[in-house]
C-alpha atoms as a PDB file:
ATOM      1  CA  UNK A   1       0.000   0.000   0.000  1.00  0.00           C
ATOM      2  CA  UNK A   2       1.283   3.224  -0.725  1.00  0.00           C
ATOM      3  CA  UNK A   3       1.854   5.849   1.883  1.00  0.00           C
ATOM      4  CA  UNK A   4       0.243   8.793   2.600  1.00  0.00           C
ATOM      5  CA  UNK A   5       1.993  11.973   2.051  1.00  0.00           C
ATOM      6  CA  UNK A   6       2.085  15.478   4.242  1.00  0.00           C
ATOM      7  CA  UNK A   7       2.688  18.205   2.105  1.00  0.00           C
ATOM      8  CA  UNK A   8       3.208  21.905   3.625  1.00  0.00           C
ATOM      9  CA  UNK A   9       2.090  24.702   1.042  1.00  0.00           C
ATOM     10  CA  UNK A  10       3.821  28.102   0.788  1.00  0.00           C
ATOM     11  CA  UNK A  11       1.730  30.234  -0.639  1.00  0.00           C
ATOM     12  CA  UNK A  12       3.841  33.458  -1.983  1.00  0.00           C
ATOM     13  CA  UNK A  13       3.498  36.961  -2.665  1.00  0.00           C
ATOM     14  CA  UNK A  14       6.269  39.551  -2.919  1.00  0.00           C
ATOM     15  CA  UNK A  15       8.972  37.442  -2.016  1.00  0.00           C
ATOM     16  CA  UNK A  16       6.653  36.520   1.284  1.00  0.00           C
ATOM     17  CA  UNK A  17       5.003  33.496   2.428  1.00  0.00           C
ATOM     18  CA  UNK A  18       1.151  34.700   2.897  1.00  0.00           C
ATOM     19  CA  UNK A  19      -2.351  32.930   3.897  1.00  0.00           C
ATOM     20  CA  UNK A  20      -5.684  33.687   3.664  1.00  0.00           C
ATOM     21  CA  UNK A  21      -9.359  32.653   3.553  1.00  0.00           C
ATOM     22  CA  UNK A  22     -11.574  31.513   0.479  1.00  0.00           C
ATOM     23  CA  UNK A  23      -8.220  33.307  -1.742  1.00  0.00           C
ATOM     24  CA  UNK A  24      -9.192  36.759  -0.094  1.00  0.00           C
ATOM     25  CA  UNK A  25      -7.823  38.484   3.177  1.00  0.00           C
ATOM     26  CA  UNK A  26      -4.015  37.741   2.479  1.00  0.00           C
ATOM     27  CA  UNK A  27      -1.638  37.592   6.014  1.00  0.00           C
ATOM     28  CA  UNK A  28       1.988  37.632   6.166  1.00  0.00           C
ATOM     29  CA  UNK A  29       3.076  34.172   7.346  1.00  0.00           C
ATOM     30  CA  UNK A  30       6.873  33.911   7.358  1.00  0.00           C
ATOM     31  CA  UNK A  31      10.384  33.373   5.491  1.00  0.00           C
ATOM     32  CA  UNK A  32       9.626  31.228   2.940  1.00  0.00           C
ATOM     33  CA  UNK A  33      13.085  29.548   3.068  1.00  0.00           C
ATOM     34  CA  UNK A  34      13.197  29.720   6.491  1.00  0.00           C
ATOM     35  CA  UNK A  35       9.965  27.718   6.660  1.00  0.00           C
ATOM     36  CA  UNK A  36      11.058  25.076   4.138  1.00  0.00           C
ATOM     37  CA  UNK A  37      14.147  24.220   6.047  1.00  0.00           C
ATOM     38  CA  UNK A  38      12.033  23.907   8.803  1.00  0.00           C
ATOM     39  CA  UNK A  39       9.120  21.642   7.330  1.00  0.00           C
ATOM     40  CA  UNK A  40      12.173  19.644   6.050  1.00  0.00           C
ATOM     41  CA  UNK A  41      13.393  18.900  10.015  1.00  0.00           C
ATOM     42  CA  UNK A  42       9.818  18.538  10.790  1.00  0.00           C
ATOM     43  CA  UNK A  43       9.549  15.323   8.112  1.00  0.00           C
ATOM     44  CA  UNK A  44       7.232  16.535   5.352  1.00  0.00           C
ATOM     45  CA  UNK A  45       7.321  13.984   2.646  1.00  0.00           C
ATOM     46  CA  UNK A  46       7.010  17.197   0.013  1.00  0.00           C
ATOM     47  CA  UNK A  47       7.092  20.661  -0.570  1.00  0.00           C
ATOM     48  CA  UNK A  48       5.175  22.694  -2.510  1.00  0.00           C
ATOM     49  CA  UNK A  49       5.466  26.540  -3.841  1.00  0.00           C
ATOM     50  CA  UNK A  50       2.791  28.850  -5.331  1.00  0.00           C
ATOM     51  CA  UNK A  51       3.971  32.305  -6.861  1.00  0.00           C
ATOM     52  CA  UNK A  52       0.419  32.908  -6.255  1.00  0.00           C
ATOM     53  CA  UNK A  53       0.182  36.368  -8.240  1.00  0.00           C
ATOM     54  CA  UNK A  54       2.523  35.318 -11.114  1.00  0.00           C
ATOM     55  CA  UNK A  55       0.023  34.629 -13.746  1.00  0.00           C
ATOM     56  CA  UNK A  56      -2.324  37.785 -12.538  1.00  0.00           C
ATOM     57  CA  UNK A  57       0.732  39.805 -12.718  1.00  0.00           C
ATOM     58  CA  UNK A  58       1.908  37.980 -15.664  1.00  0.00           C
ATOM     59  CA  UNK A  59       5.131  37.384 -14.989  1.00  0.00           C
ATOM     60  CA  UNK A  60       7.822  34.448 -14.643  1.00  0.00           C
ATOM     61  CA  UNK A  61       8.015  32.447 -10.903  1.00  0.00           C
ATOM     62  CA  UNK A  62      10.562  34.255  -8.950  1.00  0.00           C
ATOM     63  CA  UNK A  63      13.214  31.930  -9.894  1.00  0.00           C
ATOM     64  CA  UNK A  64      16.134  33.258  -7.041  1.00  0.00           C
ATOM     65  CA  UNK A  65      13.366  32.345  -4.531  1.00  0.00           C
ATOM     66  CA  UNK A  66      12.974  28.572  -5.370  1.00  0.00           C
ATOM     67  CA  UNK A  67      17.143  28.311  -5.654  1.00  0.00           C
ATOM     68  CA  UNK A  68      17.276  29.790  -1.830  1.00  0.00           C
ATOM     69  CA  UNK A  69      14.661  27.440  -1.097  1.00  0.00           C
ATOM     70  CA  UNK A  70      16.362  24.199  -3.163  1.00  0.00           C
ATOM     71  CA  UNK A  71      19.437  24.383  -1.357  1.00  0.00           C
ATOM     72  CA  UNK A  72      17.693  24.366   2.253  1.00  0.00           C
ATOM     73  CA  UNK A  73      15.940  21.323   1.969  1.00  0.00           C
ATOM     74  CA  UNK A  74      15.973  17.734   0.788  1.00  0.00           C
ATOM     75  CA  UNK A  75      12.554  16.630   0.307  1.00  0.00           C
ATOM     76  CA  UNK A  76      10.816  16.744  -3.146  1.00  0.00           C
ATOM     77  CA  UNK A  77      10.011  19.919  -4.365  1.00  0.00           C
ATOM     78  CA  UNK A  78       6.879  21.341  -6.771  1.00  0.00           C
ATOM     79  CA  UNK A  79       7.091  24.856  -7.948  1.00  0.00           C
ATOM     80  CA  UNK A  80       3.933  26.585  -9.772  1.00  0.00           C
ATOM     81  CA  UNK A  81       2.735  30.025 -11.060  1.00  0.00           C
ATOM     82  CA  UNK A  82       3.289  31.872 -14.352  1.00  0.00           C
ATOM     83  CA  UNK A  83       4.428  28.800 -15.809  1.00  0.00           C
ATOM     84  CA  UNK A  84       3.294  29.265 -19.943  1.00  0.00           C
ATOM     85  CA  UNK A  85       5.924  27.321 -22.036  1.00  0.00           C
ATOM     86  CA  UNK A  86       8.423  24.825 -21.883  1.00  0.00           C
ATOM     87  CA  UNK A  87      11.375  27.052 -20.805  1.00  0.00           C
ATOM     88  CA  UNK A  88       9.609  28.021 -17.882  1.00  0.00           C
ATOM     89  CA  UNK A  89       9.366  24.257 -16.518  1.00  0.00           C
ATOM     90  CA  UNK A  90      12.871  24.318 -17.884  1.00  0.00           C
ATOM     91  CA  UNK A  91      13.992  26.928 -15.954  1.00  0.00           C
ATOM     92  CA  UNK A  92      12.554  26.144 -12.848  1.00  0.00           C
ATOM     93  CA  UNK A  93      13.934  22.137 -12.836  1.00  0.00           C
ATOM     94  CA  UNK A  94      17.173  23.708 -13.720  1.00  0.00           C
ATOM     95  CA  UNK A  95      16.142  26.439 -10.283  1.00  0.00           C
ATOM     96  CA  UNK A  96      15.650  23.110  -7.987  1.00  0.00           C
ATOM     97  CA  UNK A  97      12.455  22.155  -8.951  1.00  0.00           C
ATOM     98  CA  UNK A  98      11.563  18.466  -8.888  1.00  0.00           C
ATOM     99  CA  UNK A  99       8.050  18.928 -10.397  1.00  0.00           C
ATOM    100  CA  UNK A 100       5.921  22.061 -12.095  1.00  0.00           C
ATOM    101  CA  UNK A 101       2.143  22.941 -10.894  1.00  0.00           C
ATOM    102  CA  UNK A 102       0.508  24.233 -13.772  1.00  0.00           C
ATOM    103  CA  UNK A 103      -3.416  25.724 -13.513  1.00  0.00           C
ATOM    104  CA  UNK A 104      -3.996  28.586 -15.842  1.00  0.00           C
ATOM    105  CA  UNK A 105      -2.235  28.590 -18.519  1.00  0.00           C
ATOM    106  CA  UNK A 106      -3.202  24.405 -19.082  1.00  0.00           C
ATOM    107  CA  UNK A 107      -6.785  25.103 -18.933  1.00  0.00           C
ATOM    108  CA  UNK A 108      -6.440  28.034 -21.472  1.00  0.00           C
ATOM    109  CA  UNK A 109      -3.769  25.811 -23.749  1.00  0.00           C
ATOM    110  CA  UNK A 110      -4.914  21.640 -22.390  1.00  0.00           C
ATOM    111  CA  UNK A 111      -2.065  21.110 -25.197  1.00  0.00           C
ATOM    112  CA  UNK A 112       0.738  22.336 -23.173  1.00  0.00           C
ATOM    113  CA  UNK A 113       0.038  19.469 -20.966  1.00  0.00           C
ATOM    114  CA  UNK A 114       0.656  16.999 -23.614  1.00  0.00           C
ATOM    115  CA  UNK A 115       4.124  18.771 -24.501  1.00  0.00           C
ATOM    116  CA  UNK A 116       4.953  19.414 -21.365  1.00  0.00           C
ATOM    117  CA  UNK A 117       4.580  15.228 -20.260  1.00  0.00           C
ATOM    118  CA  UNK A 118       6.205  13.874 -23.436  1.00  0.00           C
ATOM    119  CA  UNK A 119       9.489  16.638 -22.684  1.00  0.00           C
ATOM    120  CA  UNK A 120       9.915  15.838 -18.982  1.00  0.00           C
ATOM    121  CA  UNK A 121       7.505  13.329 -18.232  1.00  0.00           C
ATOM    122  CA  UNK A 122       4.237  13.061 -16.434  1.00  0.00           C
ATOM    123  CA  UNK A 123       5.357  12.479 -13.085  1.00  0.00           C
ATOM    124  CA  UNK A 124       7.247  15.615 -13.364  1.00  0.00           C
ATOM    125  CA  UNK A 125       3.368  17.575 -14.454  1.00  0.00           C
ATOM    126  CA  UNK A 126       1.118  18.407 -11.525  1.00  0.00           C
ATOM    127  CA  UNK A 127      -2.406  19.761 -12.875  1.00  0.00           C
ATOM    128  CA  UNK A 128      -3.492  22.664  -9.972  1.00  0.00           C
ATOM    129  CA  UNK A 129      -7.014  22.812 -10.169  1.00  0.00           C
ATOM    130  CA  UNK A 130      -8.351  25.522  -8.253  1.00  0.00           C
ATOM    131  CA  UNK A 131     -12.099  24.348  -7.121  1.00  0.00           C
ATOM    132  CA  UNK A 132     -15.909  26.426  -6.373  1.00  0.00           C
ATOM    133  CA  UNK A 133     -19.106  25.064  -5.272  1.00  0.00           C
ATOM    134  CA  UNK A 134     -21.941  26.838  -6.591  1.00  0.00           C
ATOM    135  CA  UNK A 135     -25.283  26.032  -7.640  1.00  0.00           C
ATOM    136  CA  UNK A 136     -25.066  22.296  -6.690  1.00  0.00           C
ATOM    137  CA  UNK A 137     -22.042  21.756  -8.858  1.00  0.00           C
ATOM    138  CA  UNK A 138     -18.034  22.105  -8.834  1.00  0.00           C
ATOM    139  CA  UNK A 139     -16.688  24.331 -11.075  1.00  0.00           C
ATOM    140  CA  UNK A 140     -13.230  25.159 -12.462  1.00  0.00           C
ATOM    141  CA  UNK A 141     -11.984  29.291 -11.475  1.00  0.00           C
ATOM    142  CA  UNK A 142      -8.857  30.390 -12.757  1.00  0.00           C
ATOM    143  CA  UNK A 143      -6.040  32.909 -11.991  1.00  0.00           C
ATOM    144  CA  UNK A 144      -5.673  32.729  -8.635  1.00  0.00           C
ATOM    145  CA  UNK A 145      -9.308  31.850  -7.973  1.00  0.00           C
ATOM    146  CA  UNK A 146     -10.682  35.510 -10.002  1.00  0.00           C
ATOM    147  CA  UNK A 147     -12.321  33.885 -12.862  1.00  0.00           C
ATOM    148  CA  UNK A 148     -14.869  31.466 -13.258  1.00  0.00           C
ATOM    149  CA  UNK A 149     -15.672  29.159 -15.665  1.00  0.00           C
ATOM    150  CA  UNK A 150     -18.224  27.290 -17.011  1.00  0.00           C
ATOM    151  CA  UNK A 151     -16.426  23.646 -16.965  1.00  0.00           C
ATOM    152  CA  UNK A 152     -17.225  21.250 -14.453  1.00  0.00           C
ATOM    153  CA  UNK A 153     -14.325  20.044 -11.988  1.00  0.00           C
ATOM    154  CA  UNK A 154     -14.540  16.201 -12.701  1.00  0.00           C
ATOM    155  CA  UNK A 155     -13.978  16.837 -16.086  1.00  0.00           C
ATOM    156  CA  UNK A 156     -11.327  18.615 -15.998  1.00  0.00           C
ATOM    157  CA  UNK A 157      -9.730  16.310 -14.077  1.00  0.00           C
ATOM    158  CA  UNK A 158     -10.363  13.504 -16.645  1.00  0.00           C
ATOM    159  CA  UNK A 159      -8.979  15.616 -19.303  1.00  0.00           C
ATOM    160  CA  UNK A 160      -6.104  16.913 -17.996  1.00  0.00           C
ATOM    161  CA  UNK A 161      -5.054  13.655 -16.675  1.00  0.00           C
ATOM    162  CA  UNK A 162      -5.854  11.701 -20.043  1.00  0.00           C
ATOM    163  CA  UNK A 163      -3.628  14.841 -21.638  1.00  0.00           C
ATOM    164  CA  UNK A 164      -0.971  13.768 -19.798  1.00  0.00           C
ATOM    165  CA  UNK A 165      -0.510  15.293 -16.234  1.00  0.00           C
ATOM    166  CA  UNK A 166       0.919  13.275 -13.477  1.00  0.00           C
ATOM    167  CA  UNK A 167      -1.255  14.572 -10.466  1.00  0.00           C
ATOM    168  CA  UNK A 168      -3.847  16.796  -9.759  1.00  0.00           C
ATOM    169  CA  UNK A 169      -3.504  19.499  -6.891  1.00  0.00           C
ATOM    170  CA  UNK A 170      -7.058  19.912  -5.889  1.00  0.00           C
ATOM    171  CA  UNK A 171      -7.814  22.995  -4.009  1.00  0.00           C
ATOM    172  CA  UNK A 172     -11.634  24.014  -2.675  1.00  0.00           C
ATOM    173  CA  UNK A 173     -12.244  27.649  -2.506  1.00  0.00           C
ATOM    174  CA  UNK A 174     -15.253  27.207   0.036  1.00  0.00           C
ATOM    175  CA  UNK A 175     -13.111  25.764   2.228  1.00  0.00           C
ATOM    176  CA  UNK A 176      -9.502  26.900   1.802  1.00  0.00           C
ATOM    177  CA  UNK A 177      -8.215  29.021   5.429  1.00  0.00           C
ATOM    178  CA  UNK A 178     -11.975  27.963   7.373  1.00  0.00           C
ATOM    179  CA  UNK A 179      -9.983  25.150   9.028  1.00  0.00           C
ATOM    180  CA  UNK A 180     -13.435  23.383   9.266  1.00  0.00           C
ATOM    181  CA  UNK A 181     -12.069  20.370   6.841  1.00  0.00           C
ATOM    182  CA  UNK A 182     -11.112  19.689   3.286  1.00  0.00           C
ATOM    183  CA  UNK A 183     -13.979  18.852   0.426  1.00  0.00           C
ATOM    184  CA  UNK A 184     -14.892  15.188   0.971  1.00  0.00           C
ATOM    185  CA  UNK A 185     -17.108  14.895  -1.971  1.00  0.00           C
ATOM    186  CA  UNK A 186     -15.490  16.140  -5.091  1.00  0.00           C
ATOM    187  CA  UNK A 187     -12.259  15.171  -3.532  1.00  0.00           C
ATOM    188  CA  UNK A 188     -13.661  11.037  -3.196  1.00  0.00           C
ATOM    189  CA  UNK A 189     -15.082  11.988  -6.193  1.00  0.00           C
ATOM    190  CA  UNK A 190     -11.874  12.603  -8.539  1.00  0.00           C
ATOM    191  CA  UNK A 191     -10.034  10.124  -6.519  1.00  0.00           C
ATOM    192  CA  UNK A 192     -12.435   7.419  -7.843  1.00  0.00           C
ATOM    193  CA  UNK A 193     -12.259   8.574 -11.297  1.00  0.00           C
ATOM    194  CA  UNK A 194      -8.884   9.178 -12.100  1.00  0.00           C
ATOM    195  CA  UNK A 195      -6.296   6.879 -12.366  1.00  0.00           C
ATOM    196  CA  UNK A 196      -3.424   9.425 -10.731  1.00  0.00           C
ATOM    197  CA  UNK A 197      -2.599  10.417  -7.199  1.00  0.00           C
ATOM    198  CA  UNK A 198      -4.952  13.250  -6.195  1.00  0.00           C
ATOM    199  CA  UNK A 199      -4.033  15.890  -3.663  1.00  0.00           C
ATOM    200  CA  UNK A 200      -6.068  17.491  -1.338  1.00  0.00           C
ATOM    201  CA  UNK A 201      -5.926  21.038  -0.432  1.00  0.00           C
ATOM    202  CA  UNK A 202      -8.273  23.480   1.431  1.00  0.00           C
ATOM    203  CA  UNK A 203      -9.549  23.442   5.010  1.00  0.00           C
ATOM    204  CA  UNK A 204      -7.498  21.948   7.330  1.00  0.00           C
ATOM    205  CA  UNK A 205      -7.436  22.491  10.866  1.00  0.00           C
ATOM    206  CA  UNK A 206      -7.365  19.965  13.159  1.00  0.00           C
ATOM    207  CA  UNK A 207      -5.666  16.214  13.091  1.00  0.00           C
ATOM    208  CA  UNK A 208      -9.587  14.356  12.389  1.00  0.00           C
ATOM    209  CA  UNK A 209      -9.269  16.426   8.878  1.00  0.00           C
ATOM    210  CA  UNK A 210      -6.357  14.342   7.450  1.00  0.00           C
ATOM    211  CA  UNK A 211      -7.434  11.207   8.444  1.00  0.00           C
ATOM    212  CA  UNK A 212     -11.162  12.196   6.754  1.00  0.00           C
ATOM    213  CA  UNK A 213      -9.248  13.317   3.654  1.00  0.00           C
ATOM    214  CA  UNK A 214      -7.644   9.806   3.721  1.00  0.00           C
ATOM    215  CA  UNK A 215      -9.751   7.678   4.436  1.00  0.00           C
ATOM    216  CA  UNK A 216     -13.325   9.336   3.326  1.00  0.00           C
ATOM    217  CA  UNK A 217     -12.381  11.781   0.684  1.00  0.00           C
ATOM    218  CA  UNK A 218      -9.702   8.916  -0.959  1.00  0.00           C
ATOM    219  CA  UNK A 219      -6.792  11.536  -0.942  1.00  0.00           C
ATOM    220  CA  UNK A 220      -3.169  10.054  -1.664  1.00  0.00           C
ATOM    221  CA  UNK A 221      -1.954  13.601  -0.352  1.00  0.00           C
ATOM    222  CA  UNK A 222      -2.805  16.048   2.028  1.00  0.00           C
ATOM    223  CA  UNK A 223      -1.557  19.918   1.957  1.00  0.00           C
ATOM    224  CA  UNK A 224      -1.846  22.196   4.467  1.00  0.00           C
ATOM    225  CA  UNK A 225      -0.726  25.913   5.204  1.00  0.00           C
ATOM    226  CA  UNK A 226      -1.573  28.106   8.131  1.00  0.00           C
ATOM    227  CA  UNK A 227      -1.764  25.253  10.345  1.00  0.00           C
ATOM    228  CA  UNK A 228       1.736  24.294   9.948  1.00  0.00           C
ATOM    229  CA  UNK A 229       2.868  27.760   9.313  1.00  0.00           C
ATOM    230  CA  UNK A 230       1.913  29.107  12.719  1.00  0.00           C
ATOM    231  CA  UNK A 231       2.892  25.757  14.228  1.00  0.00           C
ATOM    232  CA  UNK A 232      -1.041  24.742  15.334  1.00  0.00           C
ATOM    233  CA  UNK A 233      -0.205  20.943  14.338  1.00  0.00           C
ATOM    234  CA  UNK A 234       3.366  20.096  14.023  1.00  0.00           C
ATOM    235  CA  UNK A 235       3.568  17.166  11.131  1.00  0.00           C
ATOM    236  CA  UNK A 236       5.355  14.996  13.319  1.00  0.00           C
ATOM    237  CA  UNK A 237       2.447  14.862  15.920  1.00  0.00           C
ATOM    238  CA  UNK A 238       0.234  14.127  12.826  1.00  0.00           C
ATOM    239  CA  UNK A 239       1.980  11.704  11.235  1.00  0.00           C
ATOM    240  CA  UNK A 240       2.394   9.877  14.630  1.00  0.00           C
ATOM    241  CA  UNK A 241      -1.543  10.347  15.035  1.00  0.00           C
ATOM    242  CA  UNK A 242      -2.087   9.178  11.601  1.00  0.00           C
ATOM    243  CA  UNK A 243      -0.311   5.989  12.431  1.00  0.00           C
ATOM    244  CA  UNK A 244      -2.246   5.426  15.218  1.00  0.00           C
ATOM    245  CA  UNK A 245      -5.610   5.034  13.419  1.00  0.00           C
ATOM    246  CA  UNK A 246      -3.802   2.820  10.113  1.00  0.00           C
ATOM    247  CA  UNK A 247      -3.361   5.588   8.189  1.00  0.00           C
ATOM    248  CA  UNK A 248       0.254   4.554   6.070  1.00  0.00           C
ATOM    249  CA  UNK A 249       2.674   7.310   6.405  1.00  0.00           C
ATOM    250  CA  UNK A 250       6.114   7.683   6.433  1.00  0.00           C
ATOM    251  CA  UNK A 251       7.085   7.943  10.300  1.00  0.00           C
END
């Protein structure tokens, strides 16, 4: 059986780690390479980093930012934000980067996801899908959670995975910074219809989330942000909690 991973999120803006709630309401959070190396001592199984206002700014990932990071930790690594072309992904492996998160710019071009997979591979492409819940239904928003559209999550998810991406990020925008638990539903619900790992994102706050989000919601990955930035649940309580109740993780 394959273990369940632990994934802190930085979330930056400005060179700064930030959180909010539902996208909105933005809070300084901490050094972003300070809180890598310390996830890394902590024993998160992966890292990930969001240049959050890249593609609203339209600009490249700050590149410097994920080198200072790279060379502070030794845990896998997945950069997104502003990524639009193959030198981008290029640039940011050559940065430290073990994997890419791409949202945007796939939805807008699903062919980039079929270049990008057969250039680097598709365990190396991690689809960011950012996630709304209105009108009995799960829809797709883009940049940075300011536009909607009118595609349904699910099958999104079964197109960008049959076009050649690796994972799928999953992040709900009802419940992202409420801390009152991730999306069950349309999290089971991709998990059961995709044949890649699915990560959840969006809601955490308390250990009974993750082990929901495992073993309801059919996760292979859990991310989390304020929680472990403010040091509310350190992942090594977690993971020993996790263990407790079956969950598989790496202790």
């Amino acid at each position: 059986m394959l273990v369940k991973r632990i994934i802190p999120c930085l979330d930056i803006k400005n060179g700064r780690t930030v959180k909010g709630v539902n996208f909105k309401h933005l809070k300084d959070a901490g050094d972003p390479v300070e809180l890598g190396f310390w996830y890394t001592k902590q024993g998160a199984d992966e890292l990930i980093f969001l240049d959050i206002t890249a593609t609203n700014e339209r600009r490249k990932t700050l590149i410097d930012l994920v080198k200072d990071i790279s060379r502070h930790i030794n845990i896998p690594f997945t950069v997104g934000g502003g990524i639009q072309e193959e030198k981008d992904v290029e640039d940011l492996l050559n940065a430290g980067a073990d994997k890419i998160s791409i949202n945007t710019a796939a939805f807008k071009n699903p062919d980039l996801l079929e270049i990008l997979s057969r250039r680097f591979g598709s365990q190396c492409i991690v689809l960011a899908i950012d996630t709304k819940y209105e009108e009995d239904e799960w829809w797709v928003y883009l940049n940075g959670g300011r536009i909607s559209t009118d595609t349904k999550t699910l099958d999104w998810a079964k197109e960008g995975i049959n076009r050649g991406a690796g994972e799928i990020l999953l992040t709900s925008m009802n419940h992202d910074g409420t801390k009152n638990g991730f999306a069950l539903d349309i999290t089971r619900k991709i998990s059961e219809n995709i044949s890649t790992p699915v990560i959840a994102s969006g809601g955490a706050g308390k250990l009974e989330d993750f082990y929901h989000i495992f073993k309801k919601g059919k996760a292979d990955a859990a991310l989390a942000a304020s929680i472990f930035h403010y040091r509310e649940i350190k992942i090594s309580k977690l993971k020993y909690y996790l263990n407790r109740l079956h969950i598989p993780v790496r202790v």
